[in-house]
C-alpha atoms as a PDB file:
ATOM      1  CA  UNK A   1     -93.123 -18.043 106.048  1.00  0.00           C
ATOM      2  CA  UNK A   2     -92.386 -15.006 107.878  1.00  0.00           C
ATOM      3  CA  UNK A   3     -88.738 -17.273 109.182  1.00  0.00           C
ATOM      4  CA  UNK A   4     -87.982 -17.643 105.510  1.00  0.00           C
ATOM      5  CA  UNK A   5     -88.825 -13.553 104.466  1.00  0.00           C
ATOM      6  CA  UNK A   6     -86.111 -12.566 107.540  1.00  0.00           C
ATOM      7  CA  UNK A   7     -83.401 -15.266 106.328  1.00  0.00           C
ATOM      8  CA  UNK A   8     -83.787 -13.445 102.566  1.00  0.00           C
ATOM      9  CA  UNK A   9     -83.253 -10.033 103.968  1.00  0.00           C
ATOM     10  CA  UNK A  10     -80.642 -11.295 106.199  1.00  0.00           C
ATOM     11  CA  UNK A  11     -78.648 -12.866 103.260  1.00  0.00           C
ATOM     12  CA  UNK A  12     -79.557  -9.468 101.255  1.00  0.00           C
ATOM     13  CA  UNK A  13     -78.083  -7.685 103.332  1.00  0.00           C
ATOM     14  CA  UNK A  14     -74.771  -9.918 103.871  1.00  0.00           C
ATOM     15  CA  UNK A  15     -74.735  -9.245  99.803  1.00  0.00           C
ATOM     16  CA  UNK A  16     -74.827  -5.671  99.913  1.00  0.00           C
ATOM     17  CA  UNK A  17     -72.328  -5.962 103.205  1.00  0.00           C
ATOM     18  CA  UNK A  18     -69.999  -7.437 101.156  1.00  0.00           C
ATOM     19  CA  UNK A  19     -70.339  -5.715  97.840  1.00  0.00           C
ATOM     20  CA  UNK A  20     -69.790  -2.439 100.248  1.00  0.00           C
ATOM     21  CA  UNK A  21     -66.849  -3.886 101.324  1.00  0.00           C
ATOM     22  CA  UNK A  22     -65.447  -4.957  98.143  1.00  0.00           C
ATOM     23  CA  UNK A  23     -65.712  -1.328  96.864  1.00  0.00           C
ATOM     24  CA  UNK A  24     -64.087   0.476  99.717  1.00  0.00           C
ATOM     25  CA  UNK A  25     -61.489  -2.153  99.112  1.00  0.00           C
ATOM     26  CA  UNK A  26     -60.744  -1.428  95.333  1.00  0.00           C
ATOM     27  CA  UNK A  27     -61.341   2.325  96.250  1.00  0.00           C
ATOM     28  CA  UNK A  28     -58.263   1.505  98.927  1.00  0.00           C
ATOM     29  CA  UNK A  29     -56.115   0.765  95.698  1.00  0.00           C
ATOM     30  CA  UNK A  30     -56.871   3.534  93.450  1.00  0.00           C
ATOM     31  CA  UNK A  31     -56.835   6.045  96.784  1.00  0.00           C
ATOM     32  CA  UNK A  32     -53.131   4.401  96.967  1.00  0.00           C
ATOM     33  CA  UNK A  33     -52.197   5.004  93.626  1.00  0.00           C
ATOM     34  CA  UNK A  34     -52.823   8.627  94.340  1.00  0.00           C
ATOM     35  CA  UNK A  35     -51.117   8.554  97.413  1.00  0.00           C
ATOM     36  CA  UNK A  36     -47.743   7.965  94.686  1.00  0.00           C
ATOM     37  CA  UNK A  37     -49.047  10.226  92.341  1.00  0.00           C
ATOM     38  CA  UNK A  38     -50.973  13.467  94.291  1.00  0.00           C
ATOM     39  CA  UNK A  39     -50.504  15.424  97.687  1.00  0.00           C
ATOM     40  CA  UNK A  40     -54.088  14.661  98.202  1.00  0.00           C
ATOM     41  CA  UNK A  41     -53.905  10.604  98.515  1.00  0.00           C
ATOM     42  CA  UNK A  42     -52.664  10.112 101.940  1.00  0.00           C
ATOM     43  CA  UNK A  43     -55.859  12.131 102.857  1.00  0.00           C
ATOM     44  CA  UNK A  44     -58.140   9.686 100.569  1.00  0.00           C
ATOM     45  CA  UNK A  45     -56.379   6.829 101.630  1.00  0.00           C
ATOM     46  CA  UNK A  46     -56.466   7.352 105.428  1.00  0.00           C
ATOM     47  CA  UNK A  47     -60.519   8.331 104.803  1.00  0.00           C
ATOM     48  CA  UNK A  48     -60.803   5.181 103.176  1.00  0.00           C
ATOM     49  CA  UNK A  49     -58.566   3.299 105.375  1.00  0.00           C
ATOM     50  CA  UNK A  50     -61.470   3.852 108.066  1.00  0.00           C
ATOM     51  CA  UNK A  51     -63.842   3.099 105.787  1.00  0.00           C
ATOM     52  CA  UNK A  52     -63.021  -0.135 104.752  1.00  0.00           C
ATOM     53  CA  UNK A  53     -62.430  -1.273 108.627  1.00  0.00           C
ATOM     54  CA  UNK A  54     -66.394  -0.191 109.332  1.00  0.00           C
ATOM     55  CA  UNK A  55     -67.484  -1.672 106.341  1.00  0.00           C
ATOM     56  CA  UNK A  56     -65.391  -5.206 107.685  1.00  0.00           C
ATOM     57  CA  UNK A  57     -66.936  -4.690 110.798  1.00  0.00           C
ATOM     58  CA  UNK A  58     -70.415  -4.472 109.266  1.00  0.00           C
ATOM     59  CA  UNK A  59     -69.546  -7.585 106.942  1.00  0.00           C
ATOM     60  CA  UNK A  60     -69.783  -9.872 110.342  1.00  0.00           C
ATOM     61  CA  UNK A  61     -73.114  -8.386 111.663  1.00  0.00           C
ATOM     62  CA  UNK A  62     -74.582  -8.886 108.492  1.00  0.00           C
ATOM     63  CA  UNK A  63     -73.200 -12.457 108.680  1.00  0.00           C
ATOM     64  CA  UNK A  64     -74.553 -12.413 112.114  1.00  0.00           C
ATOM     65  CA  UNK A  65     -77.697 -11.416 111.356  1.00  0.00           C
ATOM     66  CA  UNK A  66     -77.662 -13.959 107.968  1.00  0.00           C
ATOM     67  CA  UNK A  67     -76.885 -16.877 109.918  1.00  0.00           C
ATOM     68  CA  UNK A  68     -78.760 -16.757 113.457  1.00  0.00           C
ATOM     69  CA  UNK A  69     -82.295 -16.406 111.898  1.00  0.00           C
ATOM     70  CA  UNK A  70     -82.302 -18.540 108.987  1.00  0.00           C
ATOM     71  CA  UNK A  71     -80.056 -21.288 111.589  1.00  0.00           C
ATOM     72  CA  UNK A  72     -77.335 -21.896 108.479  1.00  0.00           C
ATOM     73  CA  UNK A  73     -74.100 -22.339 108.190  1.00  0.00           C
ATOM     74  CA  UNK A  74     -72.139 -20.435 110.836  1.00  0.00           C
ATOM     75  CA  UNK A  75     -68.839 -20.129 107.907  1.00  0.00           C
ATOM     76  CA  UNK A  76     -69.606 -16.766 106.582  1.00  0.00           C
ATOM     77  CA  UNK A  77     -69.338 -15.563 110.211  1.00  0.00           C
ATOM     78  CA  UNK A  78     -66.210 -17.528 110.452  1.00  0.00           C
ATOM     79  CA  UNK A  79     -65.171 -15.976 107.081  1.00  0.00           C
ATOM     80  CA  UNK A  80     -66.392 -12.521 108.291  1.00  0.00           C
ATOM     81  CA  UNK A  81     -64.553 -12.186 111.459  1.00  0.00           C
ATOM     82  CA  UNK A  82     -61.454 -13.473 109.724  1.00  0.00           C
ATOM     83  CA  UNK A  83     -61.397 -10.592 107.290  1.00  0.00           C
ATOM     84  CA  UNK A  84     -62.074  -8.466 109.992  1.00  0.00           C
ATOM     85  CA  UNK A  85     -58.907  -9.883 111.056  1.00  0.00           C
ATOM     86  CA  UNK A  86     -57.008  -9.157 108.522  1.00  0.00           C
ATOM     87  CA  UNK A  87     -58.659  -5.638 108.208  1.00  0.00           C
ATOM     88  CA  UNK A  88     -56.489  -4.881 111.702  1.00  0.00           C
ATOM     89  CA  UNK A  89     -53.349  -5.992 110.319  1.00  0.00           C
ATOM     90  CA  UNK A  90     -53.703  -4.271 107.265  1.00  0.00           C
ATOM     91  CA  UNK A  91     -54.562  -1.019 109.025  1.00  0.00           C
ATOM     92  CA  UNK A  92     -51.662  -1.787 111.672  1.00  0.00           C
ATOM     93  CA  UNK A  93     -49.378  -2.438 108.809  1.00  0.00           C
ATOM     94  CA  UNK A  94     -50.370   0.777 106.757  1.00  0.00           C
ATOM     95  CA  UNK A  95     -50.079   2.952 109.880  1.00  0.00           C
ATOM     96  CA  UNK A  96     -46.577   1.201 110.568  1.00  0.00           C
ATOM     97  CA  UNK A  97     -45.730   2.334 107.267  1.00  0.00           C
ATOM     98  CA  UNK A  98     -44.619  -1.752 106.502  1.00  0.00           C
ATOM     99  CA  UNK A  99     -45.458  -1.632 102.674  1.00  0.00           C
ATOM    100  CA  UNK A 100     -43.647  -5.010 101.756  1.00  0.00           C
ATOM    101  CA  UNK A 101     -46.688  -6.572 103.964  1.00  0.00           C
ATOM    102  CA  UNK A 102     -49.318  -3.306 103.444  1.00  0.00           C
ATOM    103  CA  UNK A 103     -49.746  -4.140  99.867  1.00  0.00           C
ATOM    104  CA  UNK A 104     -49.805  -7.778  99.140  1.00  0.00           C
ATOM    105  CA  UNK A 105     -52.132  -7.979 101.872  1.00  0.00           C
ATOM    106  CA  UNK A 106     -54.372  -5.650 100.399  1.00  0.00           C
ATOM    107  CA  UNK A 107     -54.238  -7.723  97.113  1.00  0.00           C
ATOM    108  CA  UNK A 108     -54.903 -10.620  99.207  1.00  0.00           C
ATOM    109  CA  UNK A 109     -57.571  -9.054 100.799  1.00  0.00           C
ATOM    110  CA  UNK A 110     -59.298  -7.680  97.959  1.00  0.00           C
ATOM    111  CA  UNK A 111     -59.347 -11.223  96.246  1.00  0.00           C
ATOM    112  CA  UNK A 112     -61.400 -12.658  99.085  1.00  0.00           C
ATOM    113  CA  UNK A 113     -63.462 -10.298  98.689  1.00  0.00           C
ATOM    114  CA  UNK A 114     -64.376 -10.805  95.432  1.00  0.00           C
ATOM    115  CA  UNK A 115     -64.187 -14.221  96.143  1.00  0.00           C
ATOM    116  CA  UNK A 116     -66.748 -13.951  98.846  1.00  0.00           C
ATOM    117  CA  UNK A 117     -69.349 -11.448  96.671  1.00  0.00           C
ATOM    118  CA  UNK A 118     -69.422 -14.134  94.273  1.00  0.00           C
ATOM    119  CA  UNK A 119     -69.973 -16.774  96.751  1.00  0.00           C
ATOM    120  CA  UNK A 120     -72.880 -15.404  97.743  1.00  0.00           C
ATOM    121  CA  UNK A 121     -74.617 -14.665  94.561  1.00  0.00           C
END
């Protein structure tokens, strides 16, 4: 009983891990939009930037924590870690100032994300 009450917070919390994630993401694209637009979007954008990358990082120890009690499936740590992946490149890429990667990435990226979120509930 009590195994079964840790693996529901565990997966609770890889929900609201990844719903946190998918917002800083979609905040990433309006925050870019006003980089075009404002002289106040790099700031928002760079904020967010380092948002986004703690809020991949906390994606896989919420996947950590989802998985190791509740003995599943070890893919959304898989999946997890891969994003975080592809958080570093996209925040290598930005700082690089390689937009012809930057941006489809961050489509990319964003899509998983959703993809993921509704995955899981």
């Amino acid at each position: 009983m009590a195994t079964q009450a840790t693996a529901q917070r565990g997966l609770s919390f890889l929900r609201v891990a990844i719903a946190l994630q998918t917002l800083t993401i979609f905040f990433q694209a309006v925050s870019a939009g006003l980089l075009l637009t404002s002289s106040h979007g790099e700031t928002l954008h760079s904020a967010g930037a380092r948002v986004m990358f703690g809020a991949s990082v906390l994606y896989v120890l919420a996947a950590v924590l989802a998985w190791k009690p509740g003995g599943g499936s070890p893919r959304p740590v898989w999946q997890a870690a891969g994003f975080l992946a592809l958080a570093s490149v996209q925040v290598v890429l930005g700082i690089a100032h390689v937009p012809s990667i930057h941006l489809p990435l961050g489509v990319l990226m964003f899509g998983l994300s959703v993809l993921a979120l509704a995955r899981e509930l």
